[in-house]
C-alpha atoms as a PDB file:
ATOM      1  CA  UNK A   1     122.455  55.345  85.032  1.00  0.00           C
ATOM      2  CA  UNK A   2     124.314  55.684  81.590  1.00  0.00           C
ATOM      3  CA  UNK A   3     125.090  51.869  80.013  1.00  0.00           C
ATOM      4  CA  UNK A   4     128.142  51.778  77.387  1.00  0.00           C
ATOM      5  CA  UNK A   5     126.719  52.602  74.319  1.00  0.00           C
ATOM      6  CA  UNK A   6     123.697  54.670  74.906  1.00  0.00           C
ATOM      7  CA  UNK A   7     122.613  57.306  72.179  1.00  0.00           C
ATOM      8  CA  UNK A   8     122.212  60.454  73.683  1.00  0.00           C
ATOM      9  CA  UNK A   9     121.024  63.792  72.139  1.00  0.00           C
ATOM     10  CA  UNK A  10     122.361  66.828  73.780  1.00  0.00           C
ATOM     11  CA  UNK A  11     121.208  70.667  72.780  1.00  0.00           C
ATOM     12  CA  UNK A  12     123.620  73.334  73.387  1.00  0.00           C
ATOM     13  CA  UNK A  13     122.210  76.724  73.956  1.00  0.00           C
ATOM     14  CA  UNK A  14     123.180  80.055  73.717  1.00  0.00           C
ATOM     15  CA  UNK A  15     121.020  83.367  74.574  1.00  0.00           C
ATOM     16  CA  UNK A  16     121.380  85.744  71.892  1.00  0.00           C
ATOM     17  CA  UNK A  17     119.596  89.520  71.823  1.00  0.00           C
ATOM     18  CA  UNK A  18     119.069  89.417  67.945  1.00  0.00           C
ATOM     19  CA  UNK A  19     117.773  86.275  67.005  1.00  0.00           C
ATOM     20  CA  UNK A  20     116.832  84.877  70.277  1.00  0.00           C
ATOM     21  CA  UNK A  21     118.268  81.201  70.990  1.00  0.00           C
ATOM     22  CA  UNK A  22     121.063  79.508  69.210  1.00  0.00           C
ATOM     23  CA  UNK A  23     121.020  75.571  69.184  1.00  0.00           C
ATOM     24  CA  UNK A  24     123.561  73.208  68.062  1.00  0.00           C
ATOM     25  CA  UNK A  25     121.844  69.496  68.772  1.00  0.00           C
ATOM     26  CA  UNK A  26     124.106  66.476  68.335  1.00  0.00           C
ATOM     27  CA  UNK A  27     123.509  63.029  68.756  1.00  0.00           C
ATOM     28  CA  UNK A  28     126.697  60.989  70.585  1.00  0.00           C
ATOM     29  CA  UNK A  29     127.341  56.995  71.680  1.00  0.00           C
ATOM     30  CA  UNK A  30     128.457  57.254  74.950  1.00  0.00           C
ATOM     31  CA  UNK A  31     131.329  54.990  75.638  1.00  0.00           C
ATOM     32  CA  UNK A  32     131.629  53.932  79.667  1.00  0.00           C
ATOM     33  CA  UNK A  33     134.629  51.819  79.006  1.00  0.00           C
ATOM     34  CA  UNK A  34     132.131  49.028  80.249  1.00  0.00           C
ATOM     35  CA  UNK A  35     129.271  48.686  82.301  1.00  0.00           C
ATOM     36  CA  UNK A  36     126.685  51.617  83.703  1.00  0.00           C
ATOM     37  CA  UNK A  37     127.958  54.930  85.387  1.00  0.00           C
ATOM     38  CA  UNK A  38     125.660  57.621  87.072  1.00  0.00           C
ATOM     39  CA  UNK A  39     123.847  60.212  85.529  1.00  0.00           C
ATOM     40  CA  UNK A  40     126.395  62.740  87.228  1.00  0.00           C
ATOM     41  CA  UNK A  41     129.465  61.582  86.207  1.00  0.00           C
ATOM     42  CA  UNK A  42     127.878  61.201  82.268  1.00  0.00           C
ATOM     43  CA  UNK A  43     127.469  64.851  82.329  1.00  0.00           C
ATOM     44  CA  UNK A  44     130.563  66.202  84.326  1.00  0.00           C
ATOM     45  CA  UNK A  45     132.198  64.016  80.624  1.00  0.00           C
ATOM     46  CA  UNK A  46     129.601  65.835  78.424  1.00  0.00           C
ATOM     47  CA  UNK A  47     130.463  69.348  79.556  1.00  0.00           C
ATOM     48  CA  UNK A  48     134.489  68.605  78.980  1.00  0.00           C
ATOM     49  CA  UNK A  49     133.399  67.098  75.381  1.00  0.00           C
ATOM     50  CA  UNK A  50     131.870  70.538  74.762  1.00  0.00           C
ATOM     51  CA  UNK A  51     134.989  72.343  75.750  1.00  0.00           C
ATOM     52  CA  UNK A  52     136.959  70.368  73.906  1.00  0.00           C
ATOM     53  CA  UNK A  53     134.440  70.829  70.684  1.00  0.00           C
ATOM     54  CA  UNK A  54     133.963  74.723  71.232  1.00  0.00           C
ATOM     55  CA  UNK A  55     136.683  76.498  73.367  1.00  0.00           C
ATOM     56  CA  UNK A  56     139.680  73.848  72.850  1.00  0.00           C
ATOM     57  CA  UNK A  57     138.975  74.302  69.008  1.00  0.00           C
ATOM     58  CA  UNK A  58     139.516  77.706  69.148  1.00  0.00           C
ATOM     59  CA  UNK A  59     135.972  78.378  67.726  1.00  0.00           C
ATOM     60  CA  UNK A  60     134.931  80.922  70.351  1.00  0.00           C
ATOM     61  CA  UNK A  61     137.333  82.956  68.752  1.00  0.00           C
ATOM     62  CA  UNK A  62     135.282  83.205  65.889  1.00  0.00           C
ATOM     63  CA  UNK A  63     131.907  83.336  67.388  1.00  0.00           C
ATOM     64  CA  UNK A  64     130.385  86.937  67.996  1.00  0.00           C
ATOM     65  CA  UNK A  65     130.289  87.868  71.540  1.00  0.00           C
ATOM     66  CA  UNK A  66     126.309  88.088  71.750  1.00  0.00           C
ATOM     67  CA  UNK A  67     126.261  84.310  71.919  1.00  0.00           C
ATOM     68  CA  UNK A  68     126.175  83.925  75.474  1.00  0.00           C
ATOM     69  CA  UNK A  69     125.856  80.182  76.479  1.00  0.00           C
ATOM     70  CA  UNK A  70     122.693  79.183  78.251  1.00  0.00           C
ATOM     71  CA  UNK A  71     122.367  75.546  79.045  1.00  0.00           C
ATOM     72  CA  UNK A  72     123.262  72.012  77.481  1.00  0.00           C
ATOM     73  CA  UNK A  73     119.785  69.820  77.558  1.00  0.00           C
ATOM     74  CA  UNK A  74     120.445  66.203  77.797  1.00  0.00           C
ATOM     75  CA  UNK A  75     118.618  63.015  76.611  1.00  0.00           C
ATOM     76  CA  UNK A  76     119.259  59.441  76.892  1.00  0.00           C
ATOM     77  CA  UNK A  77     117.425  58.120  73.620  1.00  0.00           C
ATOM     78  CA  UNK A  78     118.461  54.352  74.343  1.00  0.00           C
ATOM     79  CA  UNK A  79     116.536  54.632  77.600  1.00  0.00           C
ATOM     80  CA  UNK A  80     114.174  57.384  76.450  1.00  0.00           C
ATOM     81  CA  UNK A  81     115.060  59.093  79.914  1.00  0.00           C
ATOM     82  CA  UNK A  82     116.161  62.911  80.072  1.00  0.00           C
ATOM     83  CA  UNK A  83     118.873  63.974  81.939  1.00  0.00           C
ATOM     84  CA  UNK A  84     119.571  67.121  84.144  1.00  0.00           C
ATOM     85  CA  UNK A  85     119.893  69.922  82.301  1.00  0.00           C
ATOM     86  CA  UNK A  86     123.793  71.257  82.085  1.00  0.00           C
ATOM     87  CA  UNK A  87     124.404  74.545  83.783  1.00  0.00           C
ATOM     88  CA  UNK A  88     125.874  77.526  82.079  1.00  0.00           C
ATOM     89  CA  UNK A  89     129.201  77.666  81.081  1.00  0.00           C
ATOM     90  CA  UNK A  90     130.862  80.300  80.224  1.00  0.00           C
ATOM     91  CA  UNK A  91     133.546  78.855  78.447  1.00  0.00           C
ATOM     92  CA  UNK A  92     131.563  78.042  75.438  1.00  0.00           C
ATOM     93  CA  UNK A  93     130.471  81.605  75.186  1.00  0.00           C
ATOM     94  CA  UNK A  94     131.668  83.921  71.600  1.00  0.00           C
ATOM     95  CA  UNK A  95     134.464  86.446  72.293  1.00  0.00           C
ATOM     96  CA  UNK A  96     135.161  88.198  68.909  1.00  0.00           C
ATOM     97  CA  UNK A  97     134.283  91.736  69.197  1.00  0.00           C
ATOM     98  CA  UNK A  98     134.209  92.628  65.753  1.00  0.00           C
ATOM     99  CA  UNK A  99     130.723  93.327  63.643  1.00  0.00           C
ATOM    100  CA  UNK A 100     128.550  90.533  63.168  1.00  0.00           C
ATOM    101  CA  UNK A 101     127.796  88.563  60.452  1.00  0.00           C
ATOM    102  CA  UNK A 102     123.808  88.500  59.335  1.00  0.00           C
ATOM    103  CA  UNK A 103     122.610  86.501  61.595  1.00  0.00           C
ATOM    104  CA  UNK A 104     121.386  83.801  59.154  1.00  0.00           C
ATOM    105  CA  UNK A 105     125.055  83.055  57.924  1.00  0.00           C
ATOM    106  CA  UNK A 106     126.837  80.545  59.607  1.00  0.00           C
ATOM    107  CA  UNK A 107     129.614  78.385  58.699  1.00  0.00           C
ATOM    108  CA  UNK A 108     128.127  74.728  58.085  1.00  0.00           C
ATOM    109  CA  UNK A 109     129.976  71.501  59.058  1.00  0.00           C
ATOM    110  CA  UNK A 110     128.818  68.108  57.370  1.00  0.00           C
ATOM    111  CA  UNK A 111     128.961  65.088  59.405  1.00  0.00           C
ATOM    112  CA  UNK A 112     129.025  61.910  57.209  1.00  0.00           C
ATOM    113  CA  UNK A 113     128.776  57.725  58.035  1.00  0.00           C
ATOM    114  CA  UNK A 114     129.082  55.194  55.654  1.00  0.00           C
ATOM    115  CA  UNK A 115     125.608  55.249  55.031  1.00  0.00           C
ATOM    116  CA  UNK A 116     125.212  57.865  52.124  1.00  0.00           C
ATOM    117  CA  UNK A 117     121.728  58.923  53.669  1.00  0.00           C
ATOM    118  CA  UNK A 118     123.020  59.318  57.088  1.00  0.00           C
ATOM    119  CA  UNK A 119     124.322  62.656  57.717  1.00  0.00           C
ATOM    120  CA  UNK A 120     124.344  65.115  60.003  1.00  0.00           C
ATOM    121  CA  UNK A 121     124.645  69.210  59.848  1.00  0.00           C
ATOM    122  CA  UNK A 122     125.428  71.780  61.899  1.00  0.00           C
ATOM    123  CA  UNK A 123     124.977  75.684  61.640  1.00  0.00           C
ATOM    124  CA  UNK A 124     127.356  77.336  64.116  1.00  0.00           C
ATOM    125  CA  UNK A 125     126.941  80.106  65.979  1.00  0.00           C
ATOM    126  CA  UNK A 126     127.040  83.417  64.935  1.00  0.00           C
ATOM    127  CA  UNK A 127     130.808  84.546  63.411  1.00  0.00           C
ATOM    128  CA  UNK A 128     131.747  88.103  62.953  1.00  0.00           C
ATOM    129  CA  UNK A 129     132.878  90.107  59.428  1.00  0.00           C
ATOM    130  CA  UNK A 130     136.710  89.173  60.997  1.00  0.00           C
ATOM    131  CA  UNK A 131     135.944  85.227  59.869  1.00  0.00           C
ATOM    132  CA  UNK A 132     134.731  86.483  56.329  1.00  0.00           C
ATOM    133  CA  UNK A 133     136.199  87.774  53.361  1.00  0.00           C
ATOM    134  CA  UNK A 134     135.582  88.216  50.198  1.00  0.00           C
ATOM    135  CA  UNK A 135     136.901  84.627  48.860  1.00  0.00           C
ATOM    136  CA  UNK A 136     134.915  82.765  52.011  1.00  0.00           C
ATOM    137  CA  UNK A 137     136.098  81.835  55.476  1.00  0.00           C
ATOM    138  CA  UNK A 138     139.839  83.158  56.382  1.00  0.00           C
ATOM    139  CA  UNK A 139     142.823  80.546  57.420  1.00  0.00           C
ATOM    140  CA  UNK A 140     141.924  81.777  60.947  1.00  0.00           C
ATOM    141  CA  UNK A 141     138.068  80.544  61.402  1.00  0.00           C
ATOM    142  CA  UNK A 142     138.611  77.459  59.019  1.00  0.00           C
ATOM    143  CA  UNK A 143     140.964  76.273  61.413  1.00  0.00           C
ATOM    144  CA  UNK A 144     138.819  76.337  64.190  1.00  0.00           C
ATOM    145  CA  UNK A 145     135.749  74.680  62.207  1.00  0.00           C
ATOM    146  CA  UNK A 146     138.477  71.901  60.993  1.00  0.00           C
ATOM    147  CA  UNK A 147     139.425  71.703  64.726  1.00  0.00           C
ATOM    148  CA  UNK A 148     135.329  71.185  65.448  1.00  0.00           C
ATOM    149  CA  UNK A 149     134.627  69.056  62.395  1.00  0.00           C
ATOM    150  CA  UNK A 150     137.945  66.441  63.571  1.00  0.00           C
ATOM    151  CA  UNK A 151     136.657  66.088  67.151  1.00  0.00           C
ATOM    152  CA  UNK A 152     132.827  65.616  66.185  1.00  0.00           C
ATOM    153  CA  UNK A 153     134.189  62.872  63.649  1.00  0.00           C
ATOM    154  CA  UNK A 154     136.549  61.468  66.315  1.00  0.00           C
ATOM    155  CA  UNK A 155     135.837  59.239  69.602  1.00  0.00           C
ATOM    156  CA  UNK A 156     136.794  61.907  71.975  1.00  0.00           C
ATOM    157  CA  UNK A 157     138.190  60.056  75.303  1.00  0.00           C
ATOM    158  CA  UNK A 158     137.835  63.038  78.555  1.00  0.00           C
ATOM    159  CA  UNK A 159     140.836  63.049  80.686  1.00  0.00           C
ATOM    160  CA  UNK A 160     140.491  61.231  83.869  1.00  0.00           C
ATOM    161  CA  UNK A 161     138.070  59.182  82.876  1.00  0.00           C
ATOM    162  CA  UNK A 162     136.905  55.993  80.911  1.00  0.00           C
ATOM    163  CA  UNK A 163     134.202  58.006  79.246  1.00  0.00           C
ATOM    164  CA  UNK A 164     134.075  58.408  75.264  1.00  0.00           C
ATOM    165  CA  UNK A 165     131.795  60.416  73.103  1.00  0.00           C
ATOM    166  CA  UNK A 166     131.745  59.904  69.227  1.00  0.00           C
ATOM    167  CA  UNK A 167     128.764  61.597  66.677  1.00  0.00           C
ATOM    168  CA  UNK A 168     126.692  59.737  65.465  1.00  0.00           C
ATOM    169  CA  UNK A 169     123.575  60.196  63.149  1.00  0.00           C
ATOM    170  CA  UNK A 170     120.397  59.012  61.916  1.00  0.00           C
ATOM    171  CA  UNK A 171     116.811  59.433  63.562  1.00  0.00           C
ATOM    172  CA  UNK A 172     114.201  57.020  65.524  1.00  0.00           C
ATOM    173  CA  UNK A 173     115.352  54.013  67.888  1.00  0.00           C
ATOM    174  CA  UNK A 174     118.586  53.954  68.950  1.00  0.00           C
ATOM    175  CA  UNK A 175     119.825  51.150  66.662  1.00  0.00           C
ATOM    176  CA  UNK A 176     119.283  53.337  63.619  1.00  0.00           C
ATOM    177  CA  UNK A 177     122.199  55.781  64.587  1.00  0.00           C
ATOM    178  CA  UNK A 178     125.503  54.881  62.597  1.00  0.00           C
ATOM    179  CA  UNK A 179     129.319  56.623  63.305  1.00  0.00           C
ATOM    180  CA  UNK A 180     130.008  59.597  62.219  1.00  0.00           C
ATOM    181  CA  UNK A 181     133.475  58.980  60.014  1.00  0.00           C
ATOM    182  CA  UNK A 182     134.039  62.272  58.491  1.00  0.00           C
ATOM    183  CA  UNK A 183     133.408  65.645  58.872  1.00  0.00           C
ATOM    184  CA  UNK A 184     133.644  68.816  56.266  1.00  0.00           C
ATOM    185  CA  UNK A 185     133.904  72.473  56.931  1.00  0.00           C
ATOM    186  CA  UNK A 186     131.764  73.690  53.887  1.00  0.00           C
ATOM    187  CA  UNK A 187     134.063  76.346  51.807  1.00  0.00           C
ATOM    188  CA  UNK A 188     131.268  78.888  51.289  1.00  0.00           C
ATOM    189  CA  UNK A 189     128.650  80.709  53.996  1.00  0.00           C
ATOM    190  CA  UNK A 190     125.610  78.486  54.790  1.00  0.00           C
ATOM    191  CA  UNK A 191     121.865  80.173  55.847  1.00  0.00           C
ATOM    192  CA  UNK A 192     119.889  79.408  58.762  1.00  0.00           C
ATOM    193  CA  UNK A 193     116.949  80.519  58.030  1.00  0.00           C
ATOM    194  CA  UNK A 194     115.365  79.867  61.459  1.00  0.00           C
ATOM    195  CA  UNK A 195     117.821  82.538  62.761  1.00  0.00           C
ATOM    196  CA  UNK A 196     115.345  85.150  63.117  1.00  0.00           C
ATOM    197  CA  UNK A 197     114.573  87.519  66.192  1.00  0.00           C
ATOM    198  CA  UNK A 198     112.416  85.847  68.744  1.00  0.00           C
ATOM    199  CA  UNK A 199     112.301  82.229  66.977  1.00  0.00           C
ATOM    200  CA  UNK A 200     116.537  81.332  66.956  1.00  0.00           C
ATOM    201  CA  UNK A 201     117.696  77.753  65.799  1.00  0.00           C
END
């Protein structure tokens, strides 16, 4: 059982032939609208708050079609109890055909709180040469990483239900993780350096 406001960390995966596995890790407060609510249920909401983060964006338009989405791992950090792995989906997988960025580059979204130390980053996925150009990210793929940045800063509410996810950050016990208030799409190309074949990040 999930209780309203439990931290939970949740890796997204994607398989990738050049650099191995891609991993975008965020840290959310799970709103129940009150009380506990199964496992199941917790991560039927997760997988929607993906969609919405990913496809709904528009970002898998920008993402190179070698990212091919794996699994979502899932841990309850308030309870420090993991959760069943969530399965594939196929939604969340890149569909630009164009060339492919080095796979180091990635556009970089900063997630801030109101505590100047707390922040949070994330490296996404692969893009191809159609998101660059020679002045940084085109109107098209900053769009979608605006889309991204606005949800991840945002308590997202899923349809249908009374569940909530907002970012949070910070590290250690659960009562060190603050709100994430704002979120930046950084104007120039970021490196991953721990995008390299057979090690991914």
């Amino acid at each position: 059982m999930v209780d309203d406001g439990d931290i939970i960390r949740a890796g997204v995966l994607w398989d990738n032939v050049r650099t191995g596995q891609i991993a975008n890790v965020f840290t959310l407060r799970v709103g129940t609208g009150g009380g506990s609510e199964p496992d199941d249920d917790v991560r039927d909401a997760l997988a929607e708050y993906f969609v919405t983060l990913y496809e709904e964006s528009g970002l898998i338009n920008a993402m190179a079609n070698d990212n091919i989405h794996n699994m979502v791992t899932v841990y309850n950090i308030t309870q420090s109890t993991p959760l069943v792995p969530l399965p594939r989906n196929s939604a969340l997988d890149g569909s630009e055909i164009a060339d492919r960025l080095p796979s180091g580059v990635a556009m970089l979204i900063i997630g801030r709180t109101n505590i100047s130390h707390k922040v949070a980053k994330k490296y996404l996925p692969p893009f191809t040469k159609a998101a660059w150009n020679d002045t940084g990210w085109v109107s098209a793929a900053n769009t979608y990483g605006l889309a991204f940045a606005n949800s991840w800063a945002s308590e997202v509410g899923i349809t249908g239900t009374t569940f909530t996810f907002r970012g949070v950050a910070g590290s250690g016990a659960a009562s060190n993780f603050s709100d994430i208030v704002q979120a930046q799409v950084q104007p120039d190309e970021a490196y991953q350096r721990r995008r390299k074949r057979g090690r991914g990040a």
